[in-house]
PDB file of N, CA and C in Angstrom:
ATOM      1  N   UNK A   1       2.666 -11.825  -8.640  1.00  0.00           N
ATOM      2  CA  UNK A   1       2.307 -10.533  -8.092  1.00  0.00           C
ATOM      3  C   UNK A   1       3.526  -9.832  -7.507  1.00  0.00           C
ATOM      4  N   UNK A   2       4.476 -10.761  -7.113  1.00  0.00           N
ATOM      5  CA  UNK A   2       5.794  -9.954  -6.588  1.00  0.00           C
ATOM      6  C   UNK A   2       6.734  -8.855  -7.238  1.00  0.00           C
ATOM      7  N   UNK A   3       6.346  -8.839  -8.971  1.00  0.00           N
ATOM      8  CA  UNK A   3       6.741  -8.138  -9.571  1.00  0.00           C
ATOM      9  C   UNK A   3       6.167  -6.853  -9.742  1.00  0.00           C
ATOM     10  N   UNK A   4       4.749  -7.128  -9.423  1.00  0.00           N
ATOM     11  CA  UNK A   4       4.149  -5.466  -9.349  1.00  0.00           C
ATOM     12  C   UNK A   4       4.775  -4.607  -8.738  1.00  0.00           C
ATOM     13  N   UNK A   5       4.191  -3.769  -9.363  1.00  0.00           N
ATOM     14  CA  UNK A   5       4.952  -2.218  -8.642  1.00  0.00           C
ATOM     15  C   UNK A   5       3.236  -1.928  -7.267  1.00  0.00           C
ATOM     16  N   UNK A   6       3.756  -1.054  -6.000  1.00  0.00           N
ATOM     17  CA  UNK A   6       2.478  -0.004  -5.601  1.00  0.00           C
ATOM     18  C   UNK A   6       1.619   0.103  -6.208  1.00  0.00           C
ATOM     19  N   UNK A   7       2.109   1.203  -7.274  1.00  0.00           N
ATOM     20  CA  UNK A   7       1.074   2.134  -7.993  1.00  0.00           C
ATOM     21  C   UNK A   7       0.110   1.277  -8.750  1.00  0.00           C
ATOM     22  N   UNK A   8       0.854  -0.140  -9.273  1.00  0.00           N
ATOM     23  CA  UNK A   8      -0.169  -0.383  -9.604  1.00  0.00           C
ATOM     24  C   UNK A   8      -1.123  -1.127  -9.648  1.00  0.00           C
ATOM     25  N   UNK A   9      -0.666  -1.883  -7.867  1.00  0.00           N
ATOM     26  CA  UNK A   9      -1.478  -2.719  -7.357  1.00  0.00           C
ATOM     27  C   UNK A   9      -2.655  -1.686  -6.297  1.00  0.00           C
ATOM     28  N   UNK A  10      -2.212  -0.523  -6.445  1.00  0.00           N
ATOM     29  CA  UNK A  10      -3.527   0.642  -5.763  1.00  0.00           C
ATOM     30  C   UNK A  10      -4.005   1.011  -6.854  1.00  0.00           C
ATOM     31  N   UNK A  11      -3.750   1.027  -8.069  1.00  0.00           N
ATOM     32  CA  UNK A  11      -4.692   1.324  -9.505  1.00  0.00           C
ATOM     33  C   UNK A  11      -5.650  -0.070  -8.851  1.00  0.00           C
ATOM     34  N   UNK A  12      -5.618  -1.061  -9.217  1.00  0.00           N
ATOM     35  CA  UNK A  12      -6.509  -2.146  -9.552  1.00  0.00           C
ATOM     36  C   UNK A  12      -7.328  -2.267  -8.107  1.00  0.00           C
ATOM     37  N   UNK A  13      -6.955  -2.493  -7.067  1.00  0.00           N
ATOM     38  CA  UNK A  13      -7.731  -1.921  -5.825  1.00  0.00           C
ATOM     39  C   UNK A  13      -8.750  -0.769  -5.698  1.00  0.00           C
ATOM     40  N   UNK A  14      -8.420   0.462  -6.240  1.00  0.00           N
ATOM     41  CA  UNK A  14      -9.344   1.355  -6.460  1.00  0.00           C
ATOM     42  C   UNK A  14     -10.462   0.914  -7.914  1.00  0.00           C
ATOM     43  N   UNK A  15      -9.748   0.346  -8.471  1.00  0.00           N
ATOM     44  CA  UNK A  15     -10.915  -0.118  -9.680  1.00  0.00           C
ATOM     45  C   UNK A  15     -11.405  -1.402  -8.975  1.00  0.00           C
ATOM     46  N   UNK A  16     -10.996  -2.038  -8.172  1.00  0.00           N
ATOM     47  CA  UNK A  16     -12.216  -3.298  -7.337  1.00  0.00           C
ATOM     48  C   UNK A  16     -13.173  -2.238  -6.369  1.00  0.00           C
ATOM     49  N   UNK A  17     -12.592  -1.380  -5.834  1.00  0.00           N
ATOM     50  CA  UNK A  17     -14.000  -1.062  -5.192  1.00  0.00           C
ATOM     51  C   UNK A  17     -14.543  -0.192  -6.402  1.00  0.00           C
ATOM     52  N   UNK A  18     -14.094   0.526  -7.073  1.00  0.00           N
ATOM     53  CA  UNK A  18     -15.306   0.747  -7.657  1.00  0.00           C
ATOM     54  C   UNK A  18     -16.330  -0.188  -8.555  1.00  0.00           C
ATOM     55  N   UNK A  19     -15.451  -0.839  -9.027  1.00  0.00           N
ATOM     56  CA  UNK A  19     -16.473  -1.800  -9.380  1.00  0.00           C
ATOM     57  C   UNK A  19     -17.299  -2.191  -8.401  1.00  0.00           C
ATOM     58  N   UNK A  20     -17.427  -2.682  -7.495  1.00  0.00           N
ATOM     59  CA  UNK A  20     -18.125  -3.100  -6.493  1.00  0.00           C
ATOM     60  C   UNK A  20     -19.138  -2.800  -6.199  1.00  0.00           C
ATOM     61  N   UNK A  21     -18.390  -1.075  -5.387  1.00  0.00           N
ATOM     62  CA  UNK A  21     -19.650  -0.537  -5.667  1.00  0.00           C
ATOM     63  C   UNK A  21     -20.472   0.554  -6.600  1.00  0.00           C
ATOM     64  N   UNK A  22     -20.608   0.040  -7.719  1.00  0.00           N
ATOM     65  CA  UNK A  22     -21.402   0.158  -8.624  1.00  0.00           C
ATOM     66  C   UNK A  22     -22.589  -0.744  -8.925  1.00  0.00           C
ATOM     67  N   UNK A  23     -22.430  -1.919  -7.982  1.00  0.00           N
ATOM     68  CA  UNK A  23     -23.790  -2.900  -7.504  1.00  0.00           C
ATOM     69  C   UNK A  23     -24.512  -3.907  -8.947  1.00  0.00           C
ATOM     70  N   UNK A  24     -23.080  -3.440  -9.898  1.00  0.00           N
ATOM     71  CA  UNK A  24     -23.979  -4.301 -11.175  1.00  0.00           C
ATOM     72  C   UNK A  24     -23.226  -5.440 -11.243  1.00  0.00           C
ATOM     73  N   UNK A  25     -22.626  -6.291 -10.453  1.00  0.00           N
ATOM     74  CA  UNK A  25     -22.437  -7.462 -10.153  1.00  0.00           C
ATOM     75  C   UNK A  25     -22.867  -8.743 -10.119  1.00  0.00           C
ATOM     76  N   UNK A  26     -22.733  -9.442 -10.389  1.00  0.00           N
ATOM     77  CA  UNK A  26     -23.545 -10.738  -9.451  1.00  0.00           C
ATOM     78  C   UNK A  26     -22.482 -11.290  -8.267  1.00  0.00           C
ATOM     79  N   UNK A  27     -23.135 -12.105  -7.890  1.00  0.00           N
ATOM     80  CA  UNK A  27     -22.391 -12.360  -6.459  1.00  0.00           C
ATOM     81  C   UNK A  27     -21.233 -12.889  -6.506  1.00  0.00           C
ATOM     82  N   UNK A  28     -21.828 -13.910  -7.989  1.00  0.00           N
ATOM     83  CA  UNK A  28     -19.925 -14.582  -7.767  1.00  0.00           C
ATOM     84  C   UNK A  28     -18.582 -13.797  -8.616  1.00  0.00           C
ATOM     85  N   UNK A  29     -19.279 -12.516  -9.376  1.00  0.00           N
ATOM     86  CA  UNK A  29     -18.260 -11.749  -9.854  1.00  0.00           C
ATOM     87  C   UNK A  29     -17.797 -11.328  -8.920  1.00  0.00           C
ATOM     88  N   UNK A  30     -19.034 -10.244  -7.840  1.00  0.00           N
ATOM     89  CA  UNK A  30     -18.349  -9.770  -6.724  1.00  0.00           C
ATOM     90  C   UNK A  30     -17.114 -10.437  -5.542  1.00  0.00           C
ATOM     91  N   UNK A  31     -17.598 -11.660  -5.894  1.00  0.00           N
ATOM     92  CA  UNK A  31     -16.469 -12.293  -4.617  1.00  0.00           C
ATOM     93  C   UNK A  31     -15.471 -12.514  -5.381  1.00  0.00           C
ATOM     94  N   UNK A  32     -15.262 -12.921  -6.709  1.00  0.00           N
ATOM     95  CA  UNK A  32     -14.004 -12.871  -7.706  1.00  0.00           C
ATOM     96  C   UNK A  32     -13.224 -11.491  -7.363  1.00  0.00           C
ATOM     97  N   UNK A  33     -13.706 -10.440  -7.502  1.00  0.00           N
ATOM     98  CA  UNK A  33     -13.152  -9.036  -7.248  1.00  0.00           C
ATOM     99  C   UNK A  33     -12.774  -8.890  -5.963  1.00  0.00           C
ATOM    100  N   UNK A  34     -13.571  -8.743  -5.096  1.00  0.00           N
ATOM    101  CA  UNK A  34     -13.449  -8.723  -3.596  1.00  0.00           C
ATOM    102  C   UNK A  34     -12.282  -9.399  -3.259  1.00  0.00           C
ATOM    103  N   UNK A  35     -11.846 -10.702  -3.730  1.00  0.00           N
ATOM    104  CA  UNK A  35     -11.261 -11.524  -3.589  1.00  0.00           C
ATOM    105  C   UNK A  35      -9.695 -11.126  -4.108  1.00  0.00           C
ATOM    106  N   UNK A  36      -9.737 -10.635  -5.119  1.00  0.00           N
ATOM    107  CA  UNK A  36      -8.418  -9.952  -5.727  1.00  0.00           C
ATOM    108  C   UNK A  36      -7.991  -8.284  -4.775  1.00  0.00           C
ATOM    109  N   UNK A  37      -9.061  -7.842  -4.688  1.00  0.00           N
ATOM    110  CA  UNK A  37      -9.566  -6.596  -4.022  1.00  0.00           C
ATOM    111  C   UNK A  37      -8.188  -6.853  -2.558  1.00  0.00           C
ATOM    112  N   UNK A  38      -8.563  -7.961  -2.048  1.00  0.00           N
ATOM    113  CA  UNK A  38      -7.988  -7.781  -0.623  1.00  0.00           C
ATOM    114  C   UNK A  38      -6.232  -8.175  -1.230  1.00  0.00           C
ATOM    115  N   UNK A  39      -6.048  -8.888  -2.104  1.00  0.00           N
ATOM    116  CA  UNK A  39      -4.712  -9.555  -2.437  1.00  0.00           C
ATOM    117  C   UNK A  39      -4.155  -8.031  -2.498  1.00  0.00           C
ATOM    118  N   UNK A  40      -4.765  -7.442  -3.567  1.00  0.00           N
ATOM    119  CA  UNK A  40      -4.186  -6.004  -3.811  1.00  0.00           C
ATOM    120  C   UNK A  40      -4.111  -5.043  -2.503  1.00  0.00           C
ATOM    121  N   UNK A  41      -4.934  -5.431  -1.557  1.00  0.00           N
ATOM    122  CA  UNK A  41      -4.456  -4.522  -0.191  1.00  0.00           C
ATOM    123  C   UNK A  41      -3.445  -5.146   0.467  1.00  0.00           C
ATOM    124  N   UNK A  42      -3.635  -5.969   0.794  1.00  0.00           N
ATOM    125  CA  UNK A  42      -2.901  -7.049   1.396  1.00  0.00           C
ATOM    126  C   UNK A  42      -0.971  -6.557   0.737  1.00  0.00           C
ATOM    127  N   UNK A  43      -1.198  -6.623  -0.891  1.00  0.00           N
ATOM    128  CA  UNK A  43       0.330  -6.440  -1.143  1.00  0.00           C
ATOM    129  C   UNK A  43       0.889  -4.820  -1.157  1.00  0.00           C
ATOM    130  N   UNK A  44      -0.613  -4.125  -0.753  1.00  0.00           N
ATOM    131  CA  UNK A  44       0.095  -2.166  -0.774  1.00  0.00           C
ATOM    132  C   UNK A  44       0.672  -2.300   0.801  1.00  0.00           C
ATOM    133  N   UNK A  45      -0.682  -2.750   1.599  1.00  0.00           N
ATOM    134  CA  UNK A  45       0.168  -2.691   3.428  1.00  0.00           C
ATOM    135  C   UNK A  45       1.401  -3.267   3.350  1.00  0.00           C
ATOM    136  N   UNK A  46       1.908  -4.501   2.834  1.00  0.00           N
ATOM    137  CA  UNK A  46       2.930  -5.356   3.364  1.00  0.00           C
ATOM    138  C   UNK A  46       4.592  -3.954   2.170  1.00  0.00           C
ATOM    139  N   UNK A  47       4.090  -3.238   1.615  1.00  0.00           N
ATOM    140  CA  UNK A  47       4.937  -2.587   0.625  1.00  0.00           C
ATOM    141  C   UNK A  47       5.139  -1.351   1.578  1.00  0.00           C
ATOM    142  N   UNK A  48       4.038  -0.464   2.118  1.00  0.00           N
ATOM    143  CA  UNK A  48       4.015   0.983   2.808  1.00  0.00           C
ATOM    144  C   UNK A  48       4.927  -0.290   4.058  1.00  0.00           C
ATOM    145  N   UNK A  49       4.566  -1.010   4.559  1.00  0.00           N
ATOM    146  CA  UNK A  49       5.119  -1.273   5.849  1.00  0.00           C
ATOM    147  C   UNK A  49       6.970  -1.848   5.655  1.00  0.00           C
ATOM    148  N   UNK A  50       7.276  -2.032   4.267  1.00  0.00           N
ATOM    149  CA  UNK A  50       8.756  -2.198   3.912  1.00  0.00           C
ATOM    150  C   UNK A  50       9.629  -0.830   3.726  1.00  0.00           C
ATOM    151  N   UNK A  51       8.441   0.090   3.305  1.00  0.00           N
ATOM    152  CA  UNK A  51       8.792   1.558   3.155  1.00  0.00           C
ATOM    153  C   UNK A  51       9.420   1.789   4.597  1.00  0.00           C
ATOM    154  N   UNK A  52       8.106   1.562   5.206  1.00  0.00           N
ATOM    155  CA  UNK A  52       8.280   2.407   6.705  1.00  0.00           C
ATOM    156  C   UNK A  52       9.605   2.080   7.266  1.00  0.00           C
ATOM    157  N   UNK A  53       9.829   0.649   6.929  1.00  0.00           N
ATOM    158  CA  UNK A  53      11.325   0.072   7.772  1.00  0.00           C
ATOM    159  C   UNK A  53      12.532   0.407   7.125  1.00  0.00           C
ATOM    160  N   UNK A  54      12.495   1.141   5.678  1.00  0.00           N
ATOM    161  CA  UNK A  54      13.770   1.682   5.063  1.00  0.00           C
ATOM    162  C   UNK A  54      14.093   2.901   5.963  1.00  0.00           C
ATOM    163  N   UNK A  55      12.767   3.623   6.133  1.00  0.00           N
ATOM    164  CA  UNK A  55      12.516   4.960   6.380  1.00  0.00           C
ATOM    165  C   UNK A  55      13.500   5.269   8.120  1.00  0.00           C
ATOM    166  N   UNK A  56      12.577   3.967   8.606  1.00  0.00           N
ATOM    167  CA  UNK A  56      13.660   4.187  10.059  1.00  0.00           C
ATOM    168  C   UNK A  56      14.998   3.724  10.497  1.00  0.00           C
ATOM    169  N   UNK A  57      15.267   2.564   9.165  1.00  0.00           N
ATOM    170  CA  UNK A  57      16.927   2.509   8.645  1.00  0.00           C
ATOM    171  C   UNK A  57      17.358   3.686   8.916  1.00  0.00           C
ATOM    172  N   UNK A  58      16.614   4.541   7.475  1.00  0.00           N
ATOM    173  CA  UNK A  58      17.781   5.398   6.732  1.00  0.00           C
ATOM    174  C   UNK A  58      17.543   7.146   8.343  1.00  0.00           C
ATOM    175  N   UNK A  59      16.717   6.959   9.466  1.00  0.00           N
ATOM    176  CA  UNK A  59      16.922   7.795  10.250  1.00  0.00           C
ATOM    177  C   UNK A  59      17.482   7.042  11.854  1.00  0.00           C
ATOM    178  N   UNK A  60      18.541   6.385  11.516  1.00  0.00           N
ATOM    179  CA  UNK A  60      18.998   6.177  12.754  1.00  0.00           C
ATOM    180  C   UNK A  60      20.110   6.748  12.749  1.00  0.00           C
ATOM    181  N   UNK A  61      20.116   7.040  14.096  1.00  0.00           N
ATOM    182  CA  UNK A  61      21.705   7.534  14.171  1.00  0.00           C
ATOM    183  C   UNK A  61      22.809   6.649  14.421  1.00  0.00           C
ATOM    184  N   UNK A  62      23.992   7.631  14.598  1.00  0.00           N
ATOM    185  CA  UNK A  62      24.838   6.844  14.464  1.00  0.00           C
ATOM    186  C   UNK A  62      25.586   5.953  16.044  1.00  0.00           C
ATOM    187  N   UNK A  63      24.566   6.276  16.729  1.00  0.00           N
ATOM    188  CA  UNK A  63      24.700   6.228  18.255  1.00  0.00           C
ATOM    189  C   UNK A  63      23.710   4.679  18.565  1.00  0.00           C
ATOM    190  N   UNK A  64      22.876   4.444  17.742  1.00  0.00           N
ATOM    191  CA  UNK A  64      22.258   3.412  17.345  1.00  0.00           C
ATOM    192  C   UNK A  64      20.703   3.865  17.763  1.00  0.00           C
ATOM    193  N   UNK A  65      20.116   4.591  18.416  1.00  0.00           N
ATOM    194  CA  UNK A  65      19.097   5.315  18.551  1.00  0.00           C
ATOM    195  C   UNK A  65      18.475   5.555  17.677  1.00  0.00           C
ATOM    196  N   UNK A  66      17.095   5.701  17.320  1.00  0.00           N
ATOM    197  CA  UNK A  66      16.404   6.943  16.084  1.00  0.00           C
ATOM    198  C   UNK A  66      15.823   8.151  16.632  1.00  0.00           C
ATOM    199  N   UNK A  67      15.706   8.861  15.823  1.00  0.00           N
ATOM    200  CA  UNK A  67      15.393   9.812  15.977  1.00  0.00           C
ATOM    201  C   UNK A  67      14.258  10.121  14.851  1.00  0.00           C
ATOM    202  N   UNK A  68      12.998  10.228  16.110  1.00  0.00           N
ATOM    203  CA  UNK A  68      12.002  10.576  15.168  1.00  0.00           C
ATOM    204  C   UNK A  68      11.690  12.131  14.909  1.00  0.00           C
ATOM    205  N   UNK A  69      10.923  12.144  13.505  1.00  0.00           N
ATOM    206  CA  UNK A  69      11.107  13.505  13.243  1.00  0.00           C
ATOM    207  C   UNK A  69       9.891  13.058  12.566  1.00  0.00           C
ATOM    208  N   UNK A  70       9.161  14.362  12.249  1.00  0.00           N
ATOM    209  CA  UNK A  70       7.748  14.661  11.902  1.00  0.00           C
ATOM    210  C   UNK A  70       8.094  14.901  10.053  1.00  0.00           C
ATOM    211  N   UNK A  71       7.125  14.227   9.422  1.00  0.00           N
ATOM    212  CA  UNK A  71       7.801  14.697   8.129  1.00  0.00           C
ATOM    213  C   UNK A  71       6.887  16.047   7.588  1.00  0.00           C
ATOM    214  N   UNK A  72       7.528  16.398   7.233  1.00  0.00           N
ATOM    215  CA  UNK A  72       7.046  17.937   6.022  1.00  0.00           C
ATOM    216  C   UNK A  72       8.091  18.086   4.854  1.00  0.00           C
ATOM    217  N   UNK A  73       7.642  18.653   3.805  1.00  0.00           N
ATOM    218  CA  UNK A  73       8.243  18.606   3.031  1.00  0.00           C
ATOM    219  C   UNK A  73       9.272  19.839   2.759  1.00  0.00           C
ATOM    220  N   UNK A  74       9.528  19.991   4.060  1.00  0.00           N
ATOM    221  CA  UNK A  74      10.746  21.557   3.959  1.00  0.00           C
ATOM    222  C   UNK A  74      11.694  20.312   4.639  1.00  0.00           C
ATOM    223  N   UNK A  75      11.550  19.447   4.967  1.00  0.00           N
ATOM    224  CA  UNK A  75      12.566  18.165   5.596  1.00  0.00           C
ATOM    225  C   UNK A  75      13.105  17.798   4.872  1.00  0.00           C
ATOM    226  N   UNK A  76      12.877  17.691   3.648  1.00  0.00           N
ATOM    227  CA  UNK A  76      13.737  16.975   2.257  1.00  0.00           C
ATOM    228  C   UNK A  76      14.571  17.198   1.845  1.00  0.00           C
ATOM    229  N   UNK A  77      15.023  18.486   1.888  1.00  0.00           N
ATOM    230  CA  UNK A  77      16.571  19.018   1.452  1.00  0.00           C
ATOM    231  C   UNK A  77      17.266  18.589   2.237  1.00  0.00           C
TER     232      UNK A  77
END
């Protein structure tokens, strides 16, 4: 799984819940899914939360401080 990308461990997450709930399951499919369901959350949080720590890398200053700033997308240039 370490090789996945995000995108497309939140593709297969959004296709476990929908499968899910669509209720035409049986129980032990559902917990098969459910079961992959959380792996696939489990590896988007631990990815947004590697993001987040580039993110406050790449805004520290050079004083060793950060500086937080609100994002919008007129910030990008």
């Amino acid at each position: 799984m370490a090789a996945e990308k995000f995108e497309t461990m939140l593709r297969k997450l959004e296709d476990a819940v929908e499968r899910l709930e669509s209720g035409d399951l049986s129980l032990e499919d559902s917990l098969k899914i459910f079961e992959e369901g959380v792996r696939c959350a489990n590896f988007c949080v631990k990815k947004l939360d590697e993001a987040e720590k580039k993110v406050e890398v790449l805004l520290k200053q050079r004083d060793g401080t950060f500086q937080k700033k609100e994002f919008s997308p007129d910030n990008e240039r």
